[in-house]
N, C-alpha and C. Protein backbone atom coordinates (compact mmCIF):
# COMPACT_ATOMS: atom_id res chain seq x y z
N UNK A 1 4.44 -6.98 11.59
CA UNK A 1 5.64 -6.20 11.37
C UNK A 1 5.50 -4.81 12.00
N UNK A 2 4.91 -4.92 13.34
CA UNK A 2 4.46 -3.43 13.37
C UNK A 2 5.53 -3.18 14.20
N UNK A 3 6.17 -1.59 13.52
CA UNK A 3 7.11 -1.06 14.44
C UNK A 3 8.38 -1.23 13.79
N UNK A 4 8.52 -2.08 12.77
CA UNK A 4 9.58 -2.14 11.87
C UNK A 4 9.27 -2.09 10.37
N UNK A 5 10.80 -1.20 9.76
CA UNK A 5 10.42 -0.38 8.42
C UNK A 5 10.36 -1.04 7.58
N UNK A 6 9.87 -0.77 6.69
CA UNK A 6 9.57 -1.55 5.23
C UNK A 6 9.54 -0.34 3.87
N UNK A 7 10.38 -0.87 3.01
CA UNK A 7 10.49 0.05 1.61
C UNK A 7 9.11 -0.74 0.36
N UNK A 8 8.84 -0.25 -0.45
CA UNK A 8 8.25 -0.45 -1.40
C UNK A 8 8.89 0.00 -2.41
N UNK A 9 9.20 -0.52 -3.47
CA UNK A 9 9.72 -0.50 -4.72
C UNK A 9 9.82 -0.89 -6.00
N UNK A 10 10.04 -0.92 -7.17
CA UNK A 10 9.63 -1.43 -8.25
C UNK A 10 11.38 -1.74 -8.59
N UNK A 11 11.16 -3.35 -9.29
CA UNK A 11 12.17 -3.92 -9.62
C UNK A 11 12.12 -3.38 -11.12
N UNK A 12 12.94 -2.53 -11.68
CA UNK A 12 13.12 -2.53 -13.01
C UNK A 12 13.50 -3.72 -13.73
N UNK A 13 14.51 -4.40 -13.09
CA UNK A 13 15.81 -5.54 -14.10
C UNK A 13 14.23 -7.00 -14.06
N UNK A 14 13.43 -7.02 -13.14
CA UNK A 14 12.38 -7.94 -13.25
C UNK A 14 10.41 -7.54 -13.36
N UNK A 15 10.84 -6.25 -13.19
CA UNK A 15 9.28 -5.81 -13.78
C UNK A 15 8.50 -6.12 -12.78
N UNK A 16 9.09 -6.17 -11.66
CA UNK A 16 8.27 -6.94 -10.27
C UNK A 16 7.76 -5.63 -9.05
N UNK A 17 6.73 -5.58 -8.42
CA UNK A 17 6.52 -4.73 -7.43
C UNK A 17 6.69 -4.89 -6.38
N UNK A 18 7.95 -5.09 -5.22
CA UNK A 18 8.50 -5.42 -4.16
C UNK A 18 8.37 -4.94 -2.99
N UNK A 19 8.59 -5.56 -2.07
CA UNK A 19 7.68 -4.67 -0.65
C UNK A 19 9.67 -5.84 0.23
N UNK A 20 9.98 -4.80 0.67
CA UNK A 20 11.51 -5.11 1.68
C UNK A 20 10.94 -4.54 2.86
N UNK A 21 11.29 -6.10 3.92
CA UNK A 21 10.68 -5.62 5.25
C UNK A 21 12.09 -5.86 5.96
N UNK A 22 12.39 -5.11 7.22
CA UNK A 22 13.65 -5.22 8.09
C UNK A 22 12.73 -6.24 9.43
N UNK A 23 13.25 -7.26 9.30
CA UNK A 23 13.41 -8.33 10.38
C UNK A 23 15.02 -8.36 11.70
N UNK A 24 14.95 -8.94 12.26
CA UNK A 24 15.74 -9.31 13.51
C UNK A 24 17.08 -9.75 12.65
N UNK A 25 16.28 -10.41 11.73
CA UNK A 25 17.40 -11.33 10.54
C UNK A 25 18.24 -10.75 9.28
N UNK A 26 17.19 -9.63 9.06
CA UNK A 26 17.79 -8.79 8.08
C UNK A 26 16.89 -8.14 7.30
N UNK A 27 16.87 -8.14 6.23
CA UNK A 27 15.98 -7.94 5.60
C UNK A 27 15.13 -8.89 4.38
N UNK A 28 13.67 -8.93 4.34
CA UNK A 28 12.81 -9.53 4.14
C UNK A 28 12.42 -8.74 2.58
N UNK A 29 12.39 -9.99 1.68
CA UNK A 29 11.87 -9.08 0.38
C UNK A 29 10.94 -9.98 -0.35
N UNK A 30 9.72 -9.66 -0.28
CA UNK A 30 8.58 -10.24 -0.96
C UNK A 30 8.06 -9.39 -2.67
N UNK A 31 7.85 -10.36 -3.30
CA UNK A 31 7.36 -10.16 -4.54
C UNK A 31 5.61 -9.96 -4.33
N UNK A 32 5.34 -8.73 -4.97
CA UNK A 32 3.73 -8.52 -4.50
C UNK A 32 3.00 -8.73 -5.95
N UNK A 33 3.59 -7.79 -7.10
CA UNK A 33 3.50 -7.76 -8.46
C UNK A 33 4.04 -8.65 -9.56
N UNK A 34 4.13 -9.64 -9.57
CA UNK A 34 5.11 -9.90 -10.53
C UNK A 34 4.87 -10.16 -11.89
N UNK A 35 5.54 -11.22 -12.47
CA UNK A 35 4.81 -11.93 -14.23
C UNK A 35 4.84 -10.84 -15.17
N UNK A 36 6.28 -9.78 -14.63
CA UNK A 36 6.95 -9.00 -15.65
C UNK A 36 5.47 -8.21 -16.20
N UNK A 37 5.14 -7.59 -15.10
CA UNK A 37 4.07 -6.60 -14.94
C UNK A 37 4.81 -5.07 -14.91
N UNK A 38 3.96 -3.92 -15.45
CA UNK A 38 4.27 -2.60 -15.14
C UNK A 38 3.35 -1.92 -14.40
N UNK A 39 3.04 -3.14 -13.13
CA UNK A 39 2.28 -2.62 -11.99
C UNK A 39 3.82 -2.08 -11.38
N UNK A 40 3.43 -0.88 -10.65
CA UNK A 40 4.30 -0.44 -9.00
C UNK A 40 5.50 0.31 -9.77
N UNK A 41 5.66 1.09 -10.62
CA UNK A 41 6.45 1.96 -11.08
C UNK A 41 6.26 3.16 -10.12
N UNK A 42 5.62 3.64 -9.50
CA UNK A 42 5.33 4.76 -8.37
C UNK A 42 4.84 4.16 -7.54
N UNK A 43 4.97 4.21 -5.93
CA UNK A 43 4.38 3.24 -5.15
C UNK A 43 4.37 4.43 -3.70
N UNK A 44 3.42 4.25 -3.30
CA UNK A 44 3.39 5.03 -1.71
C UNK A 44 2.96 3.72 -0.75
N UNK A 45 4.14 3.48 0.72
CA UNK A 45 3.39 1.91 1.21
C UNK A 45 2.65 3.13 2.80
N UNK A 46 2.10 2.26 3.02
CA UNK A 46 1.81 2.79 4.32
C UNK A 46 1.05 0.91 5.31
N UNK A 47 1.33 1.03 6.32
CA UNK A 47 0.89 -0.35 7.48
C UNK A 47 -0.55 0.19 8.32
N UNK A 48 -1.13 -0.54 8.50
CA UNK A 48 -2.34 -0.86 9.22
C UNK A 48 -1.63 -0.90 10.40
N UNK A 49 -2.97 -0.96 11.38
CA UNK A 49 -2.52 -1.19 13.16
C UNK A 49 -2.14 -2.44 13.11
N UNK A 50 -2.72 -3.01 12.10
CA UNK A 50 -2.35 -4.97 12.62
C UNK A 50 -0.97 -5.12 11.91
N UNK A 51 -0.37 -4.36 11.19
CA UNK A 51 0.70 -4.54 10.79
C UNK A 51 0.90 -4.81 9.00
N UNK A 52 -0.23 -4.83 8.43
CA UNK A 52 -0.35 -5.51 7.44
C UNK A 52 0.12 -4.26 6.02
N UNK A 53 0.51 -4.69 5.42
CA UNK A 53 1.25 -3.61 4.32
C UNK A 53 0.32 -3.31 3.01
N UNK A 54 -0.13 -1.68 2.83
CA UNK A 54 -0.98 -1.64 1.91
C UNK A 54 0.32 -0.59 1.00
N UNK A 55 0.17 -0.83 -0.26
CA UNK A 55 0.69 -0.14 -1.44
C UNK A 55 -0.06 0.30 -2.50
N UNK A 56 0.11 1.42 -2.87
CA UNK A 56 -0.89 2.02 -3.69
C UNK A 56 0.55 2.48 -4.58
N UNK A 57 0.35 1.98 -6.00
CA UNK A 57 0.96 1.93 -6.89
C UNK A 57 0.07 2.71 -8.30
N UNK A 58 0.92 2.97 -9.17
CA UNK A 58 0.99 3.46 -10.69
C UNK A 58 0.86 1.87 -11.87
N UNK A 59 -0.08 1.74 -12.54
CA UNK A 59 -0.10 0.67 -13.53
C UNK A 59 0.14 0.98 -14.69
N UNK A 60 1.47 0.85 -15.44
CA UNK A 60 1.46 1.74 -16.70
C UNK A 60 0.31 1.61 -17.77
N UNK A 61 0.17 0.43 -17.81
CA UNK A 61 -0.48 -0.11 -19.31
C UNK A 61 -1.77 -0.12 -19.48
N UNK A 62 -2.22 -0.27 -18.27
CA UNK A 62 -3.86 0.27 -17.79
C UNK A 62 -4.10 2.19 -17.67
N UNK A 63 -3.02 2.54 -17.24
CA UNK A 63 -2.79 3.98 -16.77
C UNK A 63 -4.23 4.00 -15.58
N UNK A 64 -3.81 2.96 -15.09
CA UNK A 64 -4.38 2.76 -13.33
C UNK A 64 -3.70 3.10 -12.04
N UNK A 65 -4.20 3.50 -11.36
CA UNK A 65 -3.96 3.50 -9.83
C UNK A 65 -4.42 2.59 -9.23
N UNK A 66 -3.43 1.45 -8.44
CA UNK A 66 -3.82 -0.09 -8.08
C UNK A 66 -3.62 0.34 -6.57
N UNK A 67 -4.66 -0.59 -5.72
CA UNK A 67 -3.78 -0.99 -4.35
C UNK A 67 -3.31 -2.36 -4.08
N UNK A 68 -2.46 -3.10 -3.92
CA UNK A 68 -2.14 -3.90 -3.42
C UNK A 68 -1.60 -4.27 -1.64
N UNK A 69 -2.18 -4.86 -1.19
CA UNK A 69 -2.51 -6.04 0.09
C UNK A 69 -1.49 -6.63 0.69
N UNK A 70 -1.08 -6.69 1.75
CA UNK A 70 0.54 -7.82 2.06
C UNK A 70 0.08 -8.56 3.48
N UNK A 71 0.06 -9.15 3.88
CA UNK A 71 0.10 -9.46 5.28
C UNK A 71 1.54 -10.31 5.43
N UNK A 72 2.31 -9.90 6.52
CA UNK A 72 3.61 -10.12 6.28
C UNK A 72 3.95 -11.85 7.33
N UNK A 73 2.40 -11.95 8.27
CA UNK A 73 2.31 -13.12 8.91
C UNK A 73 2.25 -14.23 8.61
């Protein structure tokens, strides 16, 4: 995905930690967190050279700082 944007976000209505990538097609929305987790309530994403999507998120219930991994290939 290199070279095209991607949001990171936290689904409130599903408790899910979401990573939206913009494709040719539209837009792309993968579930990274889910199982009605209060991982990814604060999230900073940033991409690798190879393209691959890292997110460093807020864990409420742990009161952790997580990273989570994407490869979008």
């Amino acid at each position: 995905m290199t070279g095209q944007p991607g949001i990171s976000y936290y689904d409130i209505g599903n408790l899910d930690l979401m990573l939206a990538l913009k494709t040719s097609a539209g837009w792309r929305r993968e579930t990274l967190e889910g199982a009605r987790s209060e991982a990814g309530l604060v999230t900073s994403l940033a991409f690798d050279q190879q393209g691959r999507a890292h997110i460093a998120h807020f864990e409420r219930t742990q009161g952790a700082l997580l990273h989570t991994f994407f490869d979008p290939r």
